[in-house]
C-alpha atoms as a PDB file:
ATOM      1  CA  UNK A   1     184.873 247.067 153.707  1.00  0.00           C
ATOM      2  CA  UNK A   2     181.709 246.201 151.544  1.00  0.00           C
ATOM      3  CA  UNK A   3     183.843 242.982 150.186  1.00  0.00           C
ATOM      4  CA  UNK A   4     184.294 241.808 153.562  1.00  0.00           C
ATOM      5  CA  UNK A   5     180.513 242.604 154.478  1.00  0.00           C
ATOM      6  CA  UNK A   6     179.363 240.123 151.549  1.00  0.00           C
ATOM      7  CA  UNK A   7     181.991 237.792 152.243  1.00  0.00           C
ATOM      8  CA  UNK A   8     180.880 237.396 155.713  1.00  0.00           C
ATOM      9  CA  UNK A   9     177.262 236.329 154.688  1.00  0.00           C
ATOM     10  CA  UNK A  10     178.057 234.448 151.935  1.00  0.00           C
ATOM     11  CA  UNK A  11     179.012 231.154 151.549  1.00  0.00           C
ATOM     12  CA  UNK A  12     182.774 229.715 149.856  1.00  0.00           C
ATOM     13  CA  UNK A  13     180.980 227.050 147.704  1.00  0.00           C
ATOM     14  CA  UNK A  14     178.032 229.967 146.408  1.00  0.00           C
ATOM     15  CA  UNK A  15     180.944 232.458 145.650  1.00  0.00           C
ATOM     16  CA  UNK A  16     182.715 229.894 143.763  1.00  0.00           C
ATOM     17  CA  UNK A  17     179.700 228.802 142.100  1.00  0.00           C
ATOM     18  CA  UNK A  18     178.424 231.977 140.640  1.00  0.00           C
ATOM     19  CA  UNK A  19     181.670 232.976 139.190  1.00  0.00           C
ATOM     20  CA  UNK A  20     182.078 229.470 137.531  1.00  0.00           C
ATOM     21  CA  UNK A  21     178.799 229.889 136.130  1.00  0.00           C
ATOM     22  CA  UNK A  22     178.702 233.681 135.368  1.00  0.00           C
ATOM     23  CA  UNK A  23     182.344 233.423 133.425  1.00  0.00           C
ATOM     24  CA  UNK A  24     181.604 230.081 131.905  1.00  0.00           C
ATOM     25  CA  UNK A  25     177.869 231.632 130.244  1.00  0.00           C
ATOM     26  CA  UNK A  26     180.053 234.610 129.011  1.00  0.00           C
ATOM     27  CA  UNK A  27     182.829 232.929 127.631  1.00  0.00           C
ATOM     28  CA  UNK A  28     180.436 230.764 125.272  1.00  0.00           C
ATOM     29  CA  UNK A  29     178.665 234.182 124.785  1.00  0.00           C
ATOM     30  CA  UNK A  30     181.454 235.949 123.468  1.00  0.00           C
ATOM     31  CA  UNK A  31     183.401 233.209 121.769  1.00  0.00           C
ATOM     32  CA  UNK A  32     180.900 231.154 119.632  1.00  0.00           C
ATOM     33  CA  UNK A  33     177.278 233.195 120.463  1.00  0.00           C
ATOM     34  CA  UNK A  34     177.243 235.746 117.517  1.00  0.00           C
ATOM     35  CA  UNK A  35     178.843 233.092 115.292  1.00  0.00           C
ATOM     36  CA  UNK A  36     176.176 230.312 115.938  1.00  0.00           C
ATOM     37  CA  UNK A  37     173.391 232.653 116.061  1.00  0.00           C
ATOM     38  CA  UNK A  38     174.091 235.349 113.584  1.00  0.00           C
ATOM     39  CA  UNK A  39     172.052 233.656 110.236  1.00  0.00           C
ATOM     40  CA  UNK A  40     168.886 232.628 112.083  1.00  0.00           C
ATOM     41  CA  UNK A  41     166.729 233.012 109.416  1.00  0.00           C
ATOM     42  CA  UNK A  42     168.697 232.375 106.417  1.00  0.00           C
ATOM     43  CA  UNK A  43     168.009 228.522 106.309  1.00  0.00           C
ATOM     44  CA  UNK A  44     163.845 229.226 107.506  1.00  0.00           C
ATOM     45  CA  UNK A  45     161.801 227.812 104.889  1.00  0.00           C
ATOM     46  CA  UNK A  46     158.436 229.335 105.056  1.00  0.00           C
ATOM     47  CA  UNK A  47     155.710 227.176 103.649  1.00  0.00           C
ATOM     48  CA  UNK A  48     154.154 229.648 101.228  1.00  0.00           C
ATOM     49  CA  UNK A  49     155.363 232.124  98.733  1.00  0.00           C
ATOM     50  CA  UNK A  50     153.263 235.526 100.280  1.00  0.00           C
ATOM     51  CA  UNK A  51     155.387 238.376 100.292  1.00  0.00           C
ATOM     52  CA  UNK A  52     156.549 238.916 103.942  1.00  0.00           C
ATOM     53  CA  UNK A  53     155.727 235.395 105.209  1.00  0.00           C
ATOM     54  CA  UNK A  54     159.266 234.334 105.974  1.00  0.00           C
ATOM     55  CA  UNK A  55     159.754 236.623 108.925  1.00  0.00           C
ATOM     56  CA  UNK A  56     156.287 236.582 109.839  1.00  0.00           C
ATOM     57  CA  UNK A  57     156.521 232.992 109.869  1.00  0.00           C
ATOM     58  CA  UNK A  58     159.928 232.992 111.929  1.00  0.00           C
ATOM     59  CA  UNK A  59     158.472 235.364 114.408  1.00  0.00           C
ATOM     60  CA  UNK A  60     155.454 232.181 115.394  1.00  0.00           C
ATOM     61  CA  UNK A  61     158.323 229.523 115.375  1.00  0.00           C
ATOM     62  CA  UNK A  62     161.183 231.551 117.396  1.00  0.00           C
ATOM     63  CA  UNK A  63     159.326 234.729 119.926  1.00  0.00           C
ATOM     64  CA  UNK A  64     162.846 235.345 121.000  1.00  0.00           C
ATOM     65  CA  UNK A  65     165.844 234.718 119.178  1.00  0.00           C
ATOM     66  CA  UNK A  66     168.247 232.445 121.205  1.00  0.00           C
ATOM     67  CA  UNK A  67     171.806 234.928 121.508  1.00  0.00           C
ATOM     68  CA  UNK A  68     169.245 237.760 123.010  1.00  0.00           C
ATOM     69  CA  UNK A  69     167.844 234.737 125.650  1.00  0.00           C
ATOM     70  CA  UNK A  70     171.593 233.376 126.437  1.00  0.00           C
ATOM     71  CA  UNK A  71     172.405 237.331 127.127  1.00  0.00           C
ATOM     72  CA  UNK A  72     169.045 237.752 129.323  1.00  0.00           C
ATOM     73  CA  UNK A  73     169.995 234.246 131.104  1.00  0.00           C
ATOM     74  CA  UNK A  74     173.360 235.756 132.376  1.00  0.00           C
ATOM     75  CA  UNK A  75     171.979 238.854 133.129  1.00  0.00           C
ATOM     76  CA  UNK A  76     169.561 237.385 135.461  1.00  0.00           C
ATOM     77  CA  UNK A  77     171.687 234.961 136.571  1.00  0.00           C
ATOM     78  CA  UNK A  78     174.189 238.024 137.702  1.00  0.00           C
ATOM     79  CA  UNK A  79     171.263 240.430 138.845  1.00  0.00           C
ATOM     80  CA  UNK A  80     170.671 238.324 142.609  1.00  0.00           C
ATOM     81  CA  UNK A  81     174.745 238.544 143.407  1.00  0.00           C
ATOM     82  CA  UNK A  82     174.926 242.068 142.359  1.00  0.00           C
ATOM     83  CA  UNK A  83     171.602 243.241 144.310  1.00  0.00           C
ATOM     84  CA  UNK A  84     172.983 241.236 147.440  1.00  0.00           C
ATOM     85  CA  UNK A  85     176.317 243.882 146.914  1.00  0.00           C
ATOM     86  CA  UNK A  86     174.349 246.773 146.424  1.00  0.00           C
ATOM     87  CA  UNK A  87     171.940 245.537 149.887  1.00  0.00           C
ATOM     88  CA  UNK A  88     175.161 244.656 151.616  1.00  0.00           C
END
């Protein structure tokens, strides 16, 4: 019954869309993410030669590293549809 309750208020193309989206973001998450992203610093070249400047230096370039933003970007991509269930 709560399938059919967010079914009814929810539109074919939306329901379509969201899954596309939501299994397309965590296929390239799980098949190439870690791979791509898992030596971030390893090619950094920091411009002096202070101990402790290369991650310090990293940290000013790159706030966030990019795997942990693709994860948060599905996440809140998923968080609306899954409130709407929870509501419904």
């Amino acid at each position: 019954s709560l399938l059919d309750a967010v079914q009814e208020h929810s539109p074919m193309v939306g329901r379509f869309w969201l899954v596309v989206m939501l299994l397309f973001r965590i296929l390239v998450l799980a098949t190439v993410g870690s791979d791509v992203f898992e030596d971030e610093q390893e090619e950094f070249v920091c411009n002096t030669q202070q101990p402790g400047c290369k991650p310090v230096c990293y940290d000013a370039a790159f706030p966030i590293s990019h795997y942990r933003f693709l994860v948060f970007h599905v996440v809140v991509l998923s968080a609306p549809a899954a409130l709407f269930v929870i509501f419904a």
